[in-house]
Protein backbone atom coordinates (compact mmCIF):
# COMPACT_ATOMS: atom_id res chain seq x y z
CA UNK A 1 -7.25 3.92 -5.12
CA UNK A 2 -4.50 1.63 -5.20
CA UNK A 3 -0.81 1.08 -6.57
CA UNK A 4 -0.59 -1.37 -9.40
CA UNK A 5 2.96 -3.08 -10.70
CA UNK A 6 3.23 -3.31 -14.26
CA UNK A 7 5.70 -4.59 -16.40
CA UNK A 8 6.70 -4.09 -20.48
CA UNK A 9 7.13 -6.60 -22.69
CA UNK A 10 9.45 -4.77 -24.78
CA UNK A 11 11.92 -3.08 -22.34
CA UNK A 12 11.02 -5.40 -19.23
CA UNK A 13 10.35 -2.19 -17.39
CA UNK A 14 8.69 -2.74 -13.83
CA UNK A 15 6.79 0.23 -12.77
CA UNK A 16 3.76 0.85 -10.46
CA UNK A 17 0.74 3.22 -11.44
CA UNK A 18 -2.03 4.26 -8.78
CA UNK A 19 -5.19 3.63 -10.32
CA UNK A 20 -9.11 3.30 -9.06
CA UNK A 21 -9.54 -0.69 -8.28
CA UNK A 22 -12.10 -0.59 -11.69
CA UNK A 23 -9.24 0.53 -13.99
CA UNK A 24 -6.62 -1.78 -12.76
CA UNK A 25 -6.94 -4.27 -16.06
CA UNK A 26 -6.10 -0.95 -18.35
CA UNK A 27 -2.99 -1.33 -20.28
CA UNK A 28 -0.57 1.71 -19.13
CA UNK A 29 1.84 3.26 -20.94
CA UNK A 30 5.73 2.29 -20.31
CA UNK A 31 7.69 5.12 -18.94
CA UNK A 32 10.97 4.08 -20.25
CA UNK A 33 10.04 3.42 -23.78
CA UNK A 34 6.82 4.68 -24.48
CA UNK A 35 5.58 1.56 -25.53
CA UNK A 36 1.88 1.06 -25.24
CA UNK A 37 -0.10 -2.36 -23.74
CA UNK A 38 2.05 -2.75 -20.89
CA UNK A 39 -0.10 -5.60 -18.63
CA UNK A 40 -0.63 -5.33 -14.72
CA UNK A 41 1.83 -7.73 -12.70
CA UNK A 42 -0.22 -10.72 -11.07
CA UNK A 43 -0.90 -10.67 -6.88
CA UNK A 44 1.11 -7.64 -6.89
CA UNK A 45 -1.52 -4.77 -5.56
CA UNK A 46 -1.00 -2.36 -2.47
CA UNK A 47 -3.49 -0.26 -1.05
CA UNK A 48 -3.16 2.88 -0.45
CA UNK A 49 -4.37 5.36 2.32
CA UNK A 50 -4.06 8.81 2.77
CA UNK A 51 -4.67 10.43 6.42
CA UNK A 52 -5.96 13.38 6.77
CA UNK A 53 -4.32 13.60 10.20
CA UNK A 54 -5.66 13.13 13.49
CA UNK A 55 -9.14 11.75 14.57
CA UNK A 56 -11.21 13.14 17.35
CA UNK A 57 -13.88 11.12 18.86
CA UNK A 58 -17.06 12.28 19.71
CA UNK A 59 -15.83 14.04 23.03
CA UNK A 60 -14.29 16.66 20.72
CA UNK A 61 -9.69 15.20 22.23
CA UNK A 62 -7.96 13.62 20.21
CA UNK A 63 -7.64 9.85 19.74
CA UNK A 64 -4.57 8.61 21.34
CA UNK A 65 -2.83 5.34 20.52
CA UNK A 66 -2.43 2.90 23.50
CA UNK A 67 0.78 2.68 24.58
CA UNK A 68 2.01 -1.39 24.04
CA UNK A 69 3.23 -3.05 27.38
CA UNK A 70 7.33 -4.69 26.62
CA UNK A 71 7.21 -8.18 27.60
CA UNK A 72 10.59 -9.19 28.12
CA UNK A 73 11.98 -12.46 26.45
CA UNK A 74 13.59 -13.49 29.83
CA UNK A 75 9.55 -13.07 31.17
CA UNK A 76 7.93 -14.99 28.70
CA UNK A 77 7.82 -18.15 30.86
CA UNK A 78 7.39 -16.48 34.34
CA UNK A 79 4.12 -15.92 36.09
CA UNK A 80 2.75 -12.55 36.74
């Protein structure tokens, strides 16, 4: 699945509709007016995921994320 903008050519309505990748050509319907044929919005898709929560690997824990080292700005240039 993934959210789709779409805009109306009668009202100029922009609105986004979460659709399966093989219906994203449909025409939707406009929310504001009700006006049918509404066409999809060009390079404007977003995926979408939904978690389920956390993973476990195969030991059974739970995957943790890594925690990021802070490099300093004042480091950047120094050696070490």
């Amino acid at each position: 699945m993934a959210i789709y903008e779409f805009s109306c050519a009668k009202c100029s309505h922009v609105f986004d509709v979460n659709l399966k990748v093989d219906d994203r050509d449909t025409p939707q319907v406009c929310p504001e007016c009700k006006a049918t044929g509404c066409k999809r919005s060009f390079g404007s898709s977003v995926t979408s995921h939904v978690s389920s929560g956390a993973k476990t690997n195969r030991s059974g824990t739970k995957n943790r994320t890594p925690e990021k080292k802070v490099i300093h700005l004042s480091n950047l240039n120094k050696s070490g």
